[in-house]
Protein backbone atom coordinates (compact mmCIF):
# COMPACT_ATOMS: atom_id res chain seq x y z
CA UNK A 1 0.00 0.00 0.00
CA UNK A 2 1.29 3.28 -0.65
CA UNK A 3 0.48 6.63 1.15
CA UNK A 4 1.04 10.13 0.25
CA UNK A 5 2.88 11.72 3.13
CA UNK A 6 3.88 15.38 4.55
CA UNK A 7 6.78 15.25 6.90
CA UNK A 8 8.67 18.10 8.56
CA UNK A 9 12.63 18.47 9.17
CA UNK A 10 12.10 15.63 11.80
CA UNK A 11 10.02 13.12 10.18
CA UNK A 12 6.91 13.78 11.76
CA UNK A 13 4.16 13.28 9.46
CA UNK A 14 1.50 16.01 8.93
CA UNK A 15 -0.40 14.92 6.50
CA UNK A 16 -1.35 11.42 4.87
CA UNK A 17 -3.89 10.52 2.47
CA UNK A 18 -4.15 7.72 -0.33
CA UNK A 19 -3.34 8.95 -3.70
CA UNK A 20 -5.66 6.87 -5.49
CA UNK A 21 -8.25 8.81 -3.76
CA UNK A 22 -7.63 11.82 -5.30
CA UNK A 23 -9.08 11.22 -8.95
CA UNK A 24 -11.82 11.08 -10.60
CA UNK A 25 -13.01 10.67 -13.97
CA UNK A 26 -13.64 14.14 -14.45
CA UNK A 27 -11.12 15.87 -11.78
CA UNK A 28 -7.45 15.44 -10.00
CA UNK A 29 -6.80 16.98 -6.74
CA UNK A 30 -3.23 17.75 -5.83
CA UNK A 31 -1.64 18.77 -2.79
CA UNK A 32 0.65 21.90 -2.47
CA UNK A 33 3.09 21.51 0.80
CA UNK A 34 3.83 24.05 3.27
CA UNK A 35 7.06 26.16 3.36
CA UNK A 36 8.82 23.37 5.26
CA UNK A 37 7.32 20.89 4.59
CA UNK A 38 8.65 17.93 2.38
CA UNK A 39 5.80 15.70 0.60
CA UNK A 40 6.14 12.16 -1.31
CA UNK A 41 4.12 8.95 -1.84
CA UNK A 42 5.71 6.03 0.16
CA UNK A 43 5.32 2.56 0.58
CA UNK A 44 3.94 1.49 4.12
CA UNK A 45 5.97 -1.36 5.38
CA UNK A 46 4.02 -4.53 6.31
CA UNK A 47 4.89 -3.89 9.87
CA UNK A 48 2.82 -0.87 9.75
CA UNK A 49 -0.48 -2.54 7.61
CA UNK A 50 -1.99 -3.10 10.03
CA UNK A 51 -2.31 0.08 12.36
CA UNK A 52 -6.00 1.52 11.73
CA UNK A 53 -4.86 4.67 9.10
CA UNK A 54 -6.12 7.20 12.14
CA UNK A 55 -3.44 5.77 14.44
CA UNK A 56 -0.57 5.63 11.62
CA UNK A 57 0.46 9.43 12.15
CA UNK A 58 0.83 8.44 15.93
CA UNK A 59 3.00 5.52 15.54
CA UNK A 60 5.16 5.48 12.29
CA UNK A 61 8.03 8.85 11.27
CA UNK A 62 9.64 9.78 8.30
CA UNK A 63 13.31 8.79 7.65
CA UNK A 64 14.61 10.71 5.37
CA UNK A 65 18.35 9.70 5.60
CA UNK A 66 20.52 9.25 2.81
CA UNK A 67 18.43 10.87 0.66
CA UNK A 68 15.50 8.84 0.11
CA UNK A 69 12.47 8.86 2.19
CA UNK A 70 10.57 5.71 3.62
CA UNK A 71 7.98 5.07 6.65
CA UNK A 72 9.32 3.42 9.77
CA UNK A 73 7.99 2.75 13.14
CA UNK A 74 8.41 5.47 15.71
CA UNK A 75 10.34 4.52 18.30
């Protein structure tokens, strides 16, 4: 599954959404991120799955080390 994610400097997620939820037939909607704030579409590790998608912001952080981004657990 893959996840559209805002993160800050830290990693902390802002903002999530799925991606395929965005479009329609008829319209697209994209997301502009704040002055900050860093935005990609991830892939949610299996560890992760299965946290209910209102808890995921609680539990999981951006690491964006050596230059590419991917969801971990928050330790």
């Amino acid at each position: 599954m893959k996840l559209a994610v805002s993160y800050d400097a830290d990693g902390t997620i802002l903002t999530m959404f799925n991606p395929e939820k965005m479009r329609g037939a008829d319209f697209t909607v994209h997301y502009v991120p704040s002055k900050g704030e860093k935005h990609e579409v991830l892939e949610v590790p299996k560890d992760l799955e299965a946290v209910p998608f209102t808890d995921l912001h609680k539990v999981a952080r951006v690491n964006a080390k050596n230059g590419s981004a991917r969801l971990e657990r928050h330790h």
